[in-house]
Protein backbone atom coordinates (compact mmCIF):
# COMPACT_ATOMS: atom_id res chain seq x y z
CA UNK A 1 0.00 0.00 0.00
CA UNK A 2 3.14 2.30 1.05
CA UNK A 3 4.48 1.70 -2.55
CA UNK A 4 1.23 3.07 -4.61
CA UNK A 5 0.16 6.15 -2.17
CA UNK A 6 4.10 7.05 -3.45
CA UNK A 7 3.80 5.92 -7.07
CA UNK A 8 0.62 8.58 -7.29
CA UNK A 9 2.50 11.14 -5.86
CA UNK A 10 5.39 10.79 -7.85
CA UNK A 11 3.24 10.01 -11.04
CA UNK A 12 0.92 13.33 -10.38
CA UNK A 13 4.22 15.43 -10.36
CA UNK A 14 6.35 13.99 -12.85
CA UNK A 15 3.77 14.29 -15.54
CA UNK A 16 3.14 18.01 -13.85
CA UNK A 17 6.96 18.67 -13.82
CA UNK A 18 7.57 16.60 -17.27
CA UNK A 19 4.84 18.55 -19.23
CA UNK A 20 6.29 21.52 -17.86
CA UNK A 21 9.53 21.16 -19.01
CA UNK A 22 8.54 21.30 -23.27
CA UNK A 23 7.92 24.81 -22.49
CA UNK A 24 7.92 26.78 -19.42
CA UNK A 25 9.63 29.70 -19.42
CA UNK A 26 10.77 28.93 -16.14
CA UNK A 27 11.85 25.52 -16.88
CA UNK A 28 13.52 26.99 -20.57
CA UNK A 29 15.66 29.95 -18.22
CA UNK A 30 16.75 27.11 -15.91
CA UNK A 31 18.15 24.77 -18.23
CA UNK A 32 20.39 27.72 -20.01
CA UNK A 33 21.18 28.44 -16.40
CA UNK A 34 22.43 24.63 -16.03
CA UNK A 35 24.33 24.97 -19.44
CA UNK A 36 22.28 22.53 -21.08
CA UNK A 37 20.44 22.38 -24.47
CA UNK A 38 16.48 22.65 -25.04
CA UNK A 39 16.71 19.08 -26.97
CA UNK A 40 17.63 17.75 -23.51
CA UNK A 41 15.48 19.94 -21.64
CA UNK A 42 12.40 18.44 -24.37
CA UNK A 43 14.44 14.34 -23.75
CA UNK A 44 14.11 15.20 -19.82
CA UNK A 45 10.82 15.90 -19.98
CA UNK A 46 9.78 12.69 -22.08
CA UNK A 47 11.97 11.10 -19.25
CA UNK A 48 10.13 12.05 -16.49
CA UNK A 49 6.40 11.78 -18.64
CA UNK A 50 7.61 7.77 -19.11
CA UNK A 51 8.33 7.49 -15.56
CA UNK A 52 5.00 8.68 -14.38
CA UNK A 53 3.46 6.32 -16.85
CA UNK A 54 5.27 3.10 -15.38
CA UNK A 55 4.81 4.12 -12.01
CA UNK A 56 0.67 4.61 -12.49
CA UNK A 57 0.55 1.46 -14.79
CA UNK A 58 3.01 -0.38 -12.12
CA UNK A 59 -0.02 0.16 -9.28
CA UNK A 60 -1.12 -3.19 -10.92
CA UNK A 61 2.05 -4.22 -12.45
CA UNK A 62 4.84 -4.38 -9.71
CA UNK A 63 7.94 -5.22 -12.25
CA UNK A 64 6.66 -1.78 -14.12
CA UNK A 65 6.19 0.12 -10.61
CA UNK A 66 10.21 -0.82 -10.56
CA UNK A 67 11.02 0.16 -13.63
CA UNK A 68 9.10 3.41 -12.86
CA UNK A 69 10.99 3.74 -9.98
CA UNK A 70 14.39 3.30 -11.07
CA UNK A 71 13.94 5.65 -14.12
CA UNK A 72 13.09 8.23 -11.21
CA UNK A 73 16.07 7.59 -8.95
CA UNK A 74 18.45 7.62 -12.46
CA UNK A 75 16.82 10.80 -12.78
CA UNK A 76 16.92 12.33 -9.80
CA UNK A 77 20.65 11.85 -10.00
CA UNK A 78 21.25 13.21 -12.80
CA UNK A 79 19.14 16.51 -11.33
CA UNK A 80 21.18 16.85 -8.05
CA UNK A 81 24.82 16.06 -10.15
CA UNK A 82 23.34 19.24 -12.03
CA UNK A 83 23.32 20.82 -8.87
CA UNK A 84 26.44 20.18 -7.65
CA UNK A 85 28.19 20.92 -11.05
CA UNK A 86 26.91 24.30 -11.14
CA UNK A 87 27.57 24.83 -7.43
CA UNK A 88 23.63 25.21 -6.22
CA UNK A 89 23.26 25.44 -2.49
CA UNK A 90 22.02 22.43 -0.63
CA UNK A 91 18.59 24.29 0.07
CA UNK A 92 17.84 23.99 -3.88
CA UNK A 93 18.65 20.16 -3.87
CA UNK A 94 16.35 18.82 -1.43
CA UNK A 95 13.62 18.32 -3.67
CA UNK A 96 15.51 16.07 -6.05
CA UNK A 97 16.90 14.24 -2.78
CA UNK A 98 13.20 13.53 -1.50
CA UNK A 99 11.99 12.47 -4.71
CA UNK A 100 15.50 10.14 -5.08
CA UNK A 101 14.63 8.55 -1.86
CA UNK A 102 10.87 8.07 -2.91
CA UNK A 103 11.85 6.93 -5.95
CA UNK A 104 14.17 4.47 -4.26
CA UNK A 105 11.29 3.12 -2.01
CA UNK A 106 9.10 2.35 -5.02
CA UNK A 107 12.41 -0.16 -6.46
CA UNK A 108 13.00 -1.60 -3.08
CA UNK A 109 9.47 -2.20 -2.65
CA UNK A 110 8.66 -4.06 -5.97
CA UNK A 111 12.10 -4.95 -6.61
CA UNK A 112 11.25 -8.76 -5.81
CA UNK A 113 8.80 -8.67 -9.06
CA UNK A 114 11.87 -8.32 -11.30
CA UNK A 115 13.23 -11.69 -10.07
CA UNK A 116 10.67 -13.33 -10.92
């Protein structure tokens, strides 16, 4: 039950956060500020649209719930490296650390369903 209240949290705001990302002017400003391109800022976003998919179709599919959730902790690390490359405080990186460790409790959770 712990594993789907977080897959519908972390579903809701990566499509929110995904969608936003193919053109929100604040989302197009902060990927100049990071130094990267809007191709990646547009792959990002299908990134994080694809992981909210898996995670909603893994509440009855626990191998996809994992897959879900590892594409969000991949992500997530590639969000706070961003961070730390361009020197961000530690206030700025909590959200990608929360949503890392969520993330992380949706693999551990259903990680058993990829052994099978």
């Amino acid at each position: 039950m712990l594993s789907i209240i977080i897959q519908v949290l972390l579903g809701i705001g990566f499509i929110m956060f995904g969608f936003m990302k193919f053109g929100s002017k604040q989302m197009v400003e902060g990927f100049k500020t990071y130094g990267y391109s809007a191709g990646f800022r547009i792959f990002t976003g299908l990134v994080e649209v694809i992981a909210a998919a898996l995670l909603i179709v893994g509440i009855w599919h626990e191998q996809v719930a994992a897959l879900g959730g590892a594409l969000v902790v991949a992500t997530m690390i590639g969000a706070i490296l961003t961070h730390i490359k361009i020197k961000d405080n530690f206030r700025n990186m909590m959200m990608p650390i929360i949503l890392l460790i969520l993330g992380g409790i949706v693999l551990v959770l259903n990680y058993s369903s990829l052994l099978r």
